[in-house]
C-alpha atoms as a PDB file:
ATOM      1  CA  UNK A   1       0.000   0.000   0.000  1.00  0.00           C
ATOM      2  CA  UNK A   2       1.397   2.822  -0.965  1.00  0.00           C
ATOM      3  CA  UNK A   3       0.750   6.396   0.089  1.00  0.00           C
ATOM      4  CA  UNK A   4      -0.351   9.097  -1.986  1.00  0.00           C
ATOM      5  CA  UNK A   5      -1.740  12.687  -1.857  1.00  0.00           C
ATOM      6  CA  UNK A   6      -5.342  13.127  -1.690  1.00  0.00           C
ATOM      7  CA  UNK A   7      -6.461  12.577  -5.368  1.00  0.00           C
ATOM      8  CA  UNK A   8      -9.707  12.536  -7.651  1.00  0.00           C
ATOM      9  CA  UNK A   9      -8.389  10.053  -9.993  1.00  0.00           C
ATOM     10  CA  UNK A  10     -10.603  11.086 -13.008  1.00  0.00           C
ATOM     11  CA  UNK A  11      -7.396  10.388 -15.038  1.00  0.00           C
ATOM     12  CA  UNK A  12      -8.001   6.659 -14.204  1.00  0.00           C
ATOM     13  CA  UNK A  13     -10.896   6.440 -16.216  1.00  0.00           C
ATOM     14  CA  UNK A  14      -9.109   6.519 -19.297  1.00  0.00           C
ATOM     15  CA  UNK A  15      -5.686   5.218 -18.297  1.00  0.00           C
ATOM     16  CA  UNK A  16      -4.989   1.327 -19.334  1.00  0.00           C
ATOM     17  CA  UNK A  17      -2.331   1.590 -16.597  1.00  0.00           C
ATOM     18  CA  UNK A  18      -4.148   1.880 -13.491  1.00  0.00           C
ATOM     19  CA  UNK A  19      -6.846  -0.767 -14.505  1.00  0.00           C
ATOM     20  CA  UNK A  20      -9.721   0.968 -12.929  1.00  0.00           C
ATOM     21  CA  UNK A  21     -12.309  -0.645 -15.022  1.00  0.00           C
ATOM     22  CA  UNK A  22     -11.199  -4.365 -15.048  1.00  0.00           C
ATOM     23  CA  UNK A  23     -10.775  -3.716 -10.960  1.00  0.00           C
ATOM     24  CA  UNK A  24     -14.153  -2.159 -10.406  1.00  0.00           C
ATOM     25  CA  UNK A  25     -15.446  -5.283 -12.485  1.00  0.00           C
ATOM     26  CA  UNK A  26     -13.382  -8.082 -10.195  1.00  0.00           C
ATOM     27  CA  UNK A  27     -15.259  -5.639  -7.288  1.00  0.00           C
ATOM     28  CA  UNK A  28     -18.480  -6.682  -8.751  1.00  0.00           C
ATOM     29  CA  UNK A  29     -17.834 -10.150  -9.808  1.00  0.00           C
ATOM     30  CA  UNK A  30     -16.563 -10.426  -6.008  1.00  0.00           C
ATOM     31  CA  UNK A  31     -19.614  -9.120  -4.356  1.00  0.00           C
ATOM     32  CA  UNK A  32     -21.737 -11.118  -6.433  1.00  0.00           C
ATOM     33  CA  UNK A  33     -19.446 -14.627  -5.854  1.00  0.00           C
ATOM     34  CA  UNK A  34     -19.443 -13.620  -2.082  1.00  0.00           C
ATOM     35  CA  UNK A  35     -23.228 -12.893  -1.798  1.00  0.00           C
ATOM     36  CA  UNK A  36     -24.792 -15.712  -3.771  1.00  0.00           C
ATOM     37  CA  UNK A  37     -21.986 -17.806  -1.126  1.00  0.00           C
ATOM     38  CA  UNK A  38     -23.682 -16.330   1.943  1.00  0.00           C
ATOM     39  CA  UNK A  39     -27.159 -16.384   0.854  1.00  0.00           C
ATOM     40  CA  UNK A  40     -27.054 -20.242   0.043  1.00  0.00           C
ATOM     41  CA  UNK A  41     -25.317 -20.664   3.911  1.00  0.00           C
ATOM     42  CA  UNK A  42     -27.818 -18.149   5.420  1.00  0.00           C
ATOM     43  CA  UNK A  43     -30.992 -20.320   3.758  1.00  0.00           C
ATOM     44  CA  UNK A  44     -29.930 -23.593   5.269  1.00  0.00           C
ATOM     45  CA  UNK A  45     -30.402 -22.251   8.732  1.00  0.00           C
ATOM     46  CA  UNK A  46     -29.719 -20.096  11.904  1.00  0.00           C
ATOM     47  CA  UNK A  47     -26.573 -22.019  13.043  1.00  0.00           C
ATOM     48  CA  UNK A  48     -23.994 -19.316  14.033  1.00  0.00           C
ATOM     49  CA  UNK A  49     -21.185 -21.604  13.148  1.00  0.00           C
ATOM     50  CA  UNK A  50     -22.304 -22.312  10.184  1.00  0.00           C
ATOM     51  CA  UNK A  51     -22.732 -19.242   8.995  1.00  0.00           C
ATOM     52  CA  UNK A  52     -19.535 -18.226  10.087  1.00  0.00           C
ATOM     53  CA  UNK A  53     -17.291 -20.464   8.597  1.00  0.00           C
ATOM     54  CA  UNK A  54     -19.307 -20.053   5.632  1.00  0.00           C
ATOM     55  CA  UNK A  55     -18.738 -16.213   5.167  1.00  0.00           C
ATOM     56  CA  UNK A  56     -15.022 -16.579   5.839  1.00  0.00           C
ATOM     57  CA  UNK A  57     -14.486 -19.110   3.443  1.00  0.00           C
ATOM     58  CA  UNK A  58     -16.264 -16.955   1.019  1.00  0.00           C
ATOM     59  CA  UNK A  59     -14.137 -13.796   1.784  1.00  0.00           C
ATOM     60  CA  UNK A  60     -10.965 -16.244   1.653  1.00  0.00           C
ATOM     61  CA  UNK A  61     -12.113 -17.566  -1.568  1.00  0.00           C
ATOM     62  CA  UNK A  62     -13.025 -14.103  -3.580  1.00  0.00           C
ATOM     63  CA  UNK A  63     -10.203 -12.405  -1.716  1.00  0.00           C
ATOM     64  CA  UNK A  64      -7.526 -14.985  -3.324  1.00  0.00           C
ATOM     65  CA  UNK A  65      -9.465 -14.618  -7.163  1.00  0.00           C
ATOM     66  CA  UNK A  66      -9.453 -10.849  -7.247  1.00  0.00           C
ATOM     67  CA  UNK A  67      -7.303  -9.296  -4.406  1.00  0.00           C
ATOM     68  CA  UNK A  68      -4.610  -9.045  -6.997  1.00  0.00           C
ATOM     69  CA  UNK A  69      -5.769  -6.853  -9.341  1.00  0.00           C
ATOM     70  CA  UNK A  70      -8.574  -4.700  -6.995  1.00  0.00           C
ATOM     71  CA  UNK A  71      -7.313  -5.017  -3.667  1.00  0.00           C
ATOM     72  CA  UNK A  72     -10.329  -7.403  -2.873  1.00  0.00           C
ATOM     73  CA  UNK A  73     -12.277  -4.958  -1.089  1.00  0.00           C
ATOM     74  CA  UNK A  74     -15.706  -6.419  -1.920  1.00  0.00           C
ATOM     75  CA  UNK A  75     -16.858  -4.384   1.151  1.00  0.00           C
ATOM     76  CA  UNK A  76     -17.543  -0.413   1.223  1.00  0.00           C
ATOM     77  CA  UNK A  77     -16.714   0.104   4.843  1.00  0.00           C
ATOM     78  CA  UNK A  78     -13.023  -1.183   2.948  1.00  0.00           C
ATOM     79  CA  UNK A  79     -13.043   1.286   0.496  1.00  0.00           C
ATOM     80  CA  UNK A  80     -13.625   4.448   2.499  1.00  0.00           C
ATOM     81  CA  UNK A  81     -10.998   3.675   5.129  1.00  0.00           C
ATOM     82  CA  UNK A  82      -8.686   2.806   2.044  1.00  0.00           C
ATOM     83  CA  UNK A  83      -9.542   5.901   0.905  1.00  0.00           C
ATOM     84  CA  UNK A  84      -9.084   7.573   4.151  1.00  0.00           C
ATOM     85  CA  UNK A  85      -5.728   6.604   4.043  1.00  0.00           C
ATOM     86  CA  UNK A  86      -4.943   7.622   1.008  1.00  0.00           C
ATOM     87  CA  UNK A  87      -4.520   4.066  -0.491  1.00  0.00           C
ATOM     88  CA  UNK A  88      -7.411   4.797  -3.576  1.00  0.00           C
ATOM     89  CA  UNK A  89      -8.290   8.356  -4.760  1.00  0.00           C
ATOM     90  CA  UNK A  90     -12.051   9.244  -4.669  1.00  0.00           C
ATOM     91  CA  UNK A  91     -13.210   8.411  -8.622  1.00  0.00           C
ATOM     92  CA  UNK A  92     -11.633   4.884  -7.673  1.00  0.00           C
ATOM     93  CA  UNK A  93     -13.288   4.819  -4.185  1.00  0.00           C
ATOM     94  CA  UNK A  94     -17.050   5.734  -5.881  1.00  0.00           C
ATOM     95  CA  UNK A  95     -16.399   2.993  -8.923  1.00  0.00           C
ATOM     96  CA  UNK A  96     -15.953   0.244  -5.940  1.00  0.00           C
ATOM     97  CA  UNK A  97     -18.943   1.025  -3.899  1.00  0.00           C
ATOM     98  CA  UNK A  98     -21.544   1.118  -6.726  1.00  0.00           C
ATOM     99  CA  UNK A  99     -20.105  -2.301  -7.951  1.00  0.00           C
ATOM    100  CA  UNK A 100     -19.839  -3.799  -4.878  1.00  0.00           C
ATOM    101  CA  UNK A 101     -23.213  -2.480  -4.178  1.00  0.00           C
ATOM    102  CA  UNK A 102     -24.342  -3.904  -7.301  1.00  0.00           C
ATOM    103  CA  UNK A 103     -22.554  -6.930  -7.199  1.00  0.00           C
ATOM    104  CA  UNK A 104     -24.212  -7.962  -3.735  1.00  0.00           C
ATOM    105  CA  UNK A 105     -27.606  -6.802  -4.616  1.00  0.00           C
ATOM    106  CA  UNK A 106     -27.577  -9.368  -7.709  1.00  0.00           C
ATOM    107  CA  UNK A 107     -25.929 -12.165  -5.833  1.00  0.00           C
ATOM    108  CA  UNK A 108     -28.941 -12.182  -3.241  1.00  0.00           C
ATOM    109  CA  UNK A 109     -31.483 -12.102  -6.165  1.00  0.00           C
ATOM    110  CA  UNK A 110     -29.681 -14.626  -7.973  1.00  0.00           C
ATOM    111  CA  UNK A 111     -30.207 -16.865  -4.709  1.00  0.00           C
ATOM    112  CA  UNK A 112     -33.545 -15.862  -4.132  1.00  0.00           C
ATOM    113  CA  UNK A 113     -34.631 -17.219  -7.535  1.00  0.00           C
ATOM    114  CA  UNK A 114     -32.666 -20.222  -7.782  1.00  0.00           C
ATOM    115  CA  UNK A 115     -34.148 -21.223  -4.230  1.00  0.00           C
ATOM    116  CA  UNK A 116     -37.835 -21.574  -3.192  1.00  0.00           C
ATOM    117  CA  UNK A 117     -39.206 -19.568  -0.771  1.00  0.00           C
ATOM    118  CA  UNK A 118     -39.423 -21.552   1.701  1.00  0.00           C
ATOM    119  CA  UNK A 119     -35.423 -21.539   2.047  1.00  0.00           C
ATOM    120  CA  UNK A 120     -35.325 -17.744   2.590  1.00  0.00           C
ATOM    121  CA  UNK A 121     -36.454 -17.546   6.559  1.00  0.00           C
ATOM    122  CA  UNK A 122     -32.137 -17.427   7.322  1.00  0.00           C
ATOM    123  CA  UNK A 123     -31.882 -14.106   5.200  1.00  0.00           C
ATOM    124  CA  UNK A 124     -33.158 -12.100   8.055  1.00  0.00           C
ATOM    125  CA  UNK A 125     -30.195 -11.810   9.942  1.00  0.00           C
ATOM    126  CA  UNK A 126     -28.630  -8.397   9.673  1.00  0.00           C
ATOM    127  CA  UNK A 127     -31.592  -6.810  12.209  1.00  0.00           C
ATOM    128  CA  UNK A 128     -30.827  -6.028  16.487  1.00  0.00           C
ATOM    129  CA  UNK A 129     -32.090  -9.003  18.362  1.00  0.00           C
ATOM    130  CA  UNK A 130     -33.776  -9.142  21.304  1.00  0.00           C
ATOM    131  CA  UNK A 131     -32.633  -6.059  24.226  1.00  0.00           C
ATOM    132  CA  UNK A 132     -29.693  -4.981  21.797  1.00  0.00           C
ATOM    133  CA  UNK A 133     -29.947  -0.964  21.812  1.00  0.00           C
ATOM    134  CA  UNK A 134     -29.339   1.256  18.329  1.00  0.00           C
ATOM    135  CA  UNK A 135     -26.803   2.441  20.047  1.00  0.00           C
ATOM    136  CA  UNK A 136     -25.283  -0.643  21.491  1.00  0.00           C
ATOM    137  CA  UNK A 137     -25.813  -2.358  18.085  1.00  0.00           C
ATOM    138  CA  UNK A 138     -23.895   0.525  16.257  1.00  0.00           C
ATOM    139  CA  UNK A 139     -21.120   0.049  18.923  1.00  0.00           C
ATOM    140  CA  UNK A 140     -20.839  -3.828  18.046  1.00  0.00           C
ATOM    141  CA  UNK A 141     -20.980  -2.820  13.967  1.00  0.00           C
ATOM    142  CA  UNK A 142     -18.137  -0.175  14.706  1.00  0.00           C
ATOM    143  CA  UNK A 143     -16.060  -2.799  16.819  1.00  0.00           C
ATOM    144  CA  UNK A 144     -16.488  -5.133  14.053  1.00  0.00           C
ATOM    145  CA  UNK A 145     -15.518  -2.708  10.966  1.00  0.00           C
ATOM    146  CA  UNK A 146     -12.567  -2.003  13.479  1.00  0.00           C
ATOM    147  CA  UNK A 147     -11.330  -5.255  14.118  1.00  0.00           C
ATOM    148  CA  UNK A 148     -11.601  -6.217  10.294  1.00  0.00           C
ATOM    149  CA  UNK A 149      -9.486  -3.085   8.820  1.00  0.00           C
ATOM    150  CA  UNK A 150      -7.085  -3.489  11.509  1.00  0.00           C
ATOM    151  CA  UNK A 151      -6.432  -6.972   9.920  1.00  0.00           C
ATOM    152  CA  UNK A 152      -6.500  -5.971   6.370  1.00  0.00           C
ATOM    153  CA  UNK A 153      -4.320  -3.356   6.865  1.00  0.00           C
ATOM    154  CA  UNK A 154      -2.308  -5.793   8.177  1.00  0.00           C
ATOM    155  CA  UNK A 155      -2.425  -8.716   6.479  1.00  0.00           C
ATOM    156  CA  UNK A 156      -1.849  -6.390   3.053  1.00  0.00           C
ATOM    157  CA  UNK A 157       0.885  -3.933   4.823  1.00  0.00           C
ATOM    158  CA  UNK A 158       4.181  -3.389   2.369  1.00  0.00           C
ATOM    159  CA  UNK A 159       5.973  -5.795   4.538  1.00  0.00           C
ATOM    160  CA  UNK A 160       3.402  -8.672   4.069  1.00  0.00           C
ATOM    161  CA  UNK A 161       3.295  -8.495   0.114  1.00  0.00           C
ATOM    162  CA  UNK A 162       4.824 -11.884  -0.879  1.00  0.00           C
ATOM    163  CA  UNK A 163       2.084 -13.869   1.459  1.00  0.00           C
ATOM    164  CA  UNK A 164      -1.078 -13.123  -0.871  1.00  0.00           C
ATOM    165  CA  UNK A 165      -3.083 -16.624  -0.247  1.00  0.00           C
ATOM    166  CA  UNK A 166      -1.951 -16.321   4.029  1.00  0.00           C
ATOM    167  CA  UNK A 167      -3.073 -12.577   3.851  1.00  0.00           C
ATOM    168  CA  UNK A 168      -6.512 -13.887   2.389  1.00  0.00           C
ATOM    169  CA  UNK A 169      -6.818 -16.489   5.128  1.00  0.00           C
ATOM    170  CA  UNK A 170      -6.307 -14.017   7.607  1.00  0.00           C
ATOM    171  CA  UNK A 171      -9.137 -11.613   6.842  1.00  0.00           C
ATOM    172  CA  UNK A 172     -11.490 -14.967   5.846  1.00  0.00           C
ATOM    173  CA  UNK A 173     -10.363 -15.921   9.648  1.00  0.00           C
ATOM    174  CA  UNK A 174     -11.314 -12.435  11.300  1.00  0.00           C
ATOM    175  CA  UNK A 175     -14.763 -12.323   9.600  1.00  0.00           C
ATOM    176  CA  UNK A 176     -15.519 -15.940  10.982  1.00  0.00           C
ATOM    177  CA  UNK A 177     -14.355 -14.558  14.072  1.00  0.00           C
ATOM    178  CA  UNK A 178     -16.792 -12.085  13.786  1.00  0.00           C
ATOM    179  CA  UNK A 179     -19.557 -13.912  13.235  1.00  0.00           C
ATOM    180  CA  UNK A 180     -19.163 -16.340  16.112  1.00  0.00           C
ATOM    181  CA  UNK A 181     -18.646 -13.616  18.284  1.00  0.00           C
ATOM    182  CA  UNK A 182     -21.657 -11.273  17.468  1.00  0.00           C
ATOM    183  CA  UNK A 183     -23.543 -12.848  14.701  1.00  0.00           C
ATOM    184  CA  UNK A 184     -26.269 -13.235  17.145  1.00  0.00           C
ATOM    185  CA  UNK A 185     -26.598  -9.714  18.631  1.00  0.00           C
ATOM    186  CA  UNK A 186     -26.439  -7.612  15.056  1.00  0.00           C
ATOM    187  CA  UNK A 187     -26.235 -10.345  12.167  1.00  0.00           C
ATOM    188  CA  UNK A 188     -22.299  -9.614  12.212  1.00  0.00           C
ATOM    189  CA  UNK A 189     -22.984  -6.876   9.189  1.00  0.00           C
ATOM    190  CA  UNK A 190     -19.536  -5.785   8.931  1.00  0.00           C
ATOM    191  CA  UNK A 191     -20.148  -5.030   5.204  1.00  0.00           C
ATOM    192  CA  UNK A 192     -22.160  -2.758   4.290  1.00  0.00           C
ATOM    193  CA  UNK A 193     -23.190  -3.963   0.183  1.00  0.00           C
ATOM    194  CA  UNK A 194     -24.050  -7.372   2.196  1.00  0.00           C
ATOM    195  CA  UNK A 195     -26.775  -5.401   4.591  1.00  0.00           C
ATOM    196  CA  UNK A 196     -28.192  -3.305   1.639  1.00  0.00           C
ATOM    197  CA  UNK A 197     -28.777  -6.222  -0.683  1.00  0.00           C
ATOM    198  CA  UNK A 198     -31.162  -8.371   2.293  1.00  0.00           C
ATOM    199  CA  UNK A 199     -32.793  -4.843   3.060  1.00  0.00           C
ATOM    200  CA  UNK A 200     -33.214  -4.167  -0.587  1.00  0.00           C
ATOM    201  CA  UNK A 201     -35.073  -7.385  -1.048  1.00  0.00           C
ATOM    202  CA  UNK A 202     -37.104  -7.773   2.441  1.00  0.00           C
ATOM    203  CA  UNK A 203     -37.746  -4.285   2.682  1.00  0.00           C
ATOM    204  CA  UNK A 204     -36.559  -3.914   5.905  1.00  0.00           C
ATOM    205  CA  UNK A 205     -35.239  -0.992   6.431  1.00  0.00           C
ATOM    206  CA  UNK A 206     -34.673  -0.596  10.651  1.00  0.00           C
ATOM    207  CA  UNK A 207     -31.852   1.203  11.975  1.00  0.00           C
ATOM    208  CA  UNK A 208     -30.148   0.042   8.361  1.00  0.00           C
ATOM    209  CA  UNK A 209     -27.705   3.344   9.025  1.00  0.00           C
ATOM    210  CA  UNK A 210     -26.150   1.131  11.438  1.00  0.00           C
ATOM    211  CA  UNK A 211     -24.708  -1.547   9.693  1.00  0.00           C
ATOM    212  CA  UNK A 212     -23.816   1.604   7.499  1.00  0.00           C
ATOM    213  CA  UNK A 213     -22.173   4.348   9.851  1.00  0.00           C
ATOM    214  CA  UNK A 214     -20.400   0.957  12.620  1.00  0.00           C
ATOM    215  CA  UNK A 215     -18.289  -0.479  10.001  1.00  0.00           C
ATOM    216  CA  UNK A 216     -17.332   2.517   7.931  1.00  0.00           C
ATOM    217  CA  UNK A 217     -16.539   5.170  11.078  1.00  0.00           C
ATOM    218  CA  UNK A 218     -15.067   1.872  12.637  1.00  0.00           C
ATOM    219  CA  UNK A 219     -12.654   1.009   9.214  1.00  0.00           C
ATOM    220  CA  UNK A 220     -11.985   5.076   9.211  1.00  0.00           C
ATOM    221  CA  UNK A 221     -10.605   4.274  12.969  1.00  0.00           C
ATOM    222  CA  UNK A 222      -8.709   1.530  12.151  1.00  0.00           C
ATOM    223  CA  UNK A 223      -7.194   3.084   9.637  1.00  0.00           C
ATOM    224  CA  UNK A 224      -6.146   6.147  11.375  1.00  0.00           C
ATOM    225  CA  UNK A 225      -4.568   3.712  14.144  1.00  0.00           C
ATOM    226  CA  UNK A 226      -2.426   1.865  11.929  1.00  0.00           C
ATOM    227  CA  UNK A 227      -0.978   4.111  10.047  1.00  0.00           C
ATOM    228  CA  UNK A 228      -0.300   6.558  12.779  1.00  0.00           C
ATOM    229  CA  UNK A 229       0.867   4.424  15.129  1.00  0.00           C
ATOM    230  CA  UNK A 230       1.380   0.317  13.858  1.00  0.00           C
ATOM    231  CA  UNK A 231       2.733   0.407  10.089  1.00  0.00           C
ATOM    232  CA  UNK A 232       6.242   0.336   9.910  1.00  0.00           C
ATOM    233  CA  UNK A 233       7.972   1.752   6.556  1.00  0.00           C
ATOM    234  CA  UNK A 234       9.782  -0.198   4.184  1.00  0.00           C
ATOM    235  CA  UNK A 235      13.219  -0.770   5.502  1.00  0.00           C
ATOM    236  CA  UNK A 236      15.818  -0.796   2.787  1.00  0.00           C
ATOM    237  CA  UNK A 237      17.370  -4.335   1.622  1.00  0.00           C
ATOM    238  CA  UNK A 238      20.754  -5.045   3.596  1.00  0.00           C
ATOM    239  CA  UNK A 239      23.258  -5.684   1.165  1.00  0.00           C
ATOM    240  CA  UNK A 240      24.564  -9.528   1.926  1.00  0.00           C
ATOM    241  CA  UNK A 241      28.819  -9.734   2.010  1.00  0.00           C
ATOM    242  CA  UNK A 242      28.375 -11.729  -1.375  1.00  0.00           C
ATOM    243  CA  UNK A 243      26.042  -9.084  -2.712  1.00  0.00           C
ATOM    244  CA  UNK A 244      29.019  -6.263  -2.141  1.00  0.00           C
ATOM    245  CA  UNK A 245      31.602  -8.594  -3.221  1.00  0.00           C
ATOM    246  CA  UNK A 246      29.661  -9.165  -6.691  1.00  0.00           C
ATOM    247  CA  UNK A 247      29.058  -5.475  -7.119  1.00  0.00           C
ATOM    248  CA  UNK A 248      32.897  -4.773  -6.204  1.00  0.00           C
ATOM    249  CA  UNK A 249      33.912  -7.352  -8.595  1.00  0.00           C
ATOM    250  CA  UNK A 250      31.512  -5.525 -11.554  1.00  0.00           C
ATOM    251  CA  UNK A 251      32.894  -2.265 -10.760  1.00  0.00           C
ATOM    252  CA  UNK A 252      36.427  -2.994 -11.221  1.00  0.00           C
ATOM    253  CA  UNK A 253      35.617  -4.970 -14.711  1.00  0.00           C
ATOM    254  CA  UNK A 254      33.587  -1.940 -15.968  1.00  0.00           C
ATOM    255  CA  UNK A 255      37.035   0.455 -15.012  1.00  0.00           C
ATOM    256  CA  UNK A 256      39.435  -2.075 -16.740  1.00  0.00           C
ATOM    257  CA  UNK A 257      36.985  -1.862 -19.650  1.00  0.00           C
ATOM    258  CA  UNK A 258      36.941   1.858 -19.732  1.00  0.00           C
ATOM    259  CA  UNK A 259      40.633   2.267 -19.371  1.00  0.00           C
ATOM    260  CA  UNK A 260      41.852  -0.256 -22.104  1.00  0.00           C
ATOM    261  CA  UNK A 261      39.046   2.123 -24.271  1.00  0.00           C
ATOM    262  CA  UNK A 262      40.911   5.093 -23.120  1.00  0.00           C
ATOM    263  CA  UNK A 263      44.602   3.462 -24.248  1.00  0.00           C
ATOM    264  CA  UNK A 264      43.115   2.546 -27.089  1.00  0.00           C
END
């Protein structure tokens, strides 16, 4: 991750080099992969664990096909506290969310028709249960868009680069974590394309701004934290004995060459 000044990024939109449309495309082919993975899980029933395991798979799975070429946010709580930190510019940041908004929407309707009806009582998960507050509900969403940028930005840190697949099975893991932990209390939103897509099709819309403002403000926090105070920078390569003997060994042939030029 590199970091940048504050940028629009219109210029992407017509540059072949920064790949803006083929990424905002893996962003919707993600969504949708992810969505039509957790709406099959959610249908079979209300087992936490199940559900769990289930989503993190799913995140490890789409993570590992696209994370290469769009970062694999499939989430827009992701994308604002990668923009926050100055990892995307904005025109980048806007292309994401609509296609990961999109993506997820069409991935629950895919499910939804390729099921019947009577498989569709697990969808309504992302709703408070039972004597969970707005307020303590948007405190669970925050901690939960917290814990999972803290991981990303770790798993994907400069540092980290060469372990792509291990990076993946790290944010899979924290999402199943997650869900096991709170999954009962708020539905374990965490992503915010995931929540719109069941509320877009149910049409239920209570305290939706939740699983909206906990994960994004909580990413935004998390991203604020580890840059300012957990990401180390780059340190440069240390130059192995052999290394400096080749390059001392070069740098004598190139002067013999350019004083037999010279006598020449």
């Amino acid at each position: 991750m590199s970091h940048n000044k504050y940028s629009c990024g219109f210029e992407e939109f017509y540059s072949k080099d920064h790949n803006l449309w083929k990424s905002a495309i893996a962003e919707f082919f993600g969504s949708l992969l992810l969505n039509i993975f957790a709406g099959a899980a959610f249908a079979q029933g209300e087992d936490i664990i199940f559900k769990a395991f289930s989503n993190g798979l799913g995140i490890y799975i789409v993570n590992v096909i696209i994370g290469k070429l769009s970062g694999g946010h499939i989430n827009p709580a992701v994308t604002v506290a990668m923009l926050i930190s100055r990892r995307v510019t904005i025109a980048r940041a806007l292309l994401y969310i609509i296609s990961q908004c999109c993506g997820s929407t069409l991935g629950m309707f895919t499910i939804k028709y390729l099921l019947d009806d009577i498989y569709h009582y697990g969808w309504h998960s992302y709703e408070l249960t039972e004597n969970i507050s707005p307020f303590q509900g948007l405190a669970i969403e925050f901690l939960l868009g917290f814990s999972l940028l803290l991981t990303i930005f770790a798993a994907y840190d400069i540092n980290n680069r060469n372990l792509h697949c291990v990076n993946c099975l790290a944010i899979g893991l924290c999402v199943t974590l997650g869900h096991l932990t709170f999954g009962r209390y708020t539905g374990a939103g965490m992503n915010p394309a995931n929540v719109l897509s069941v509320a877009a099709i149910f049409g239920n819309w209570d305290f939706h701004w939740i699983y909206w403002l906990g994960p994004i403000f909580g990413g935004i926090m998390a991203a604020a934290f580890y840059v300012q105070i957990l990401e180390i920078s780059l340190q440069p390569k240390v130059i192995e004995a052999a290394d400096k003997y080749r390059l001392h060994v070069f740098e004598r042939e190139m002067l013999k060459m350019k004083s037999n030029e010279n006598c020449a």
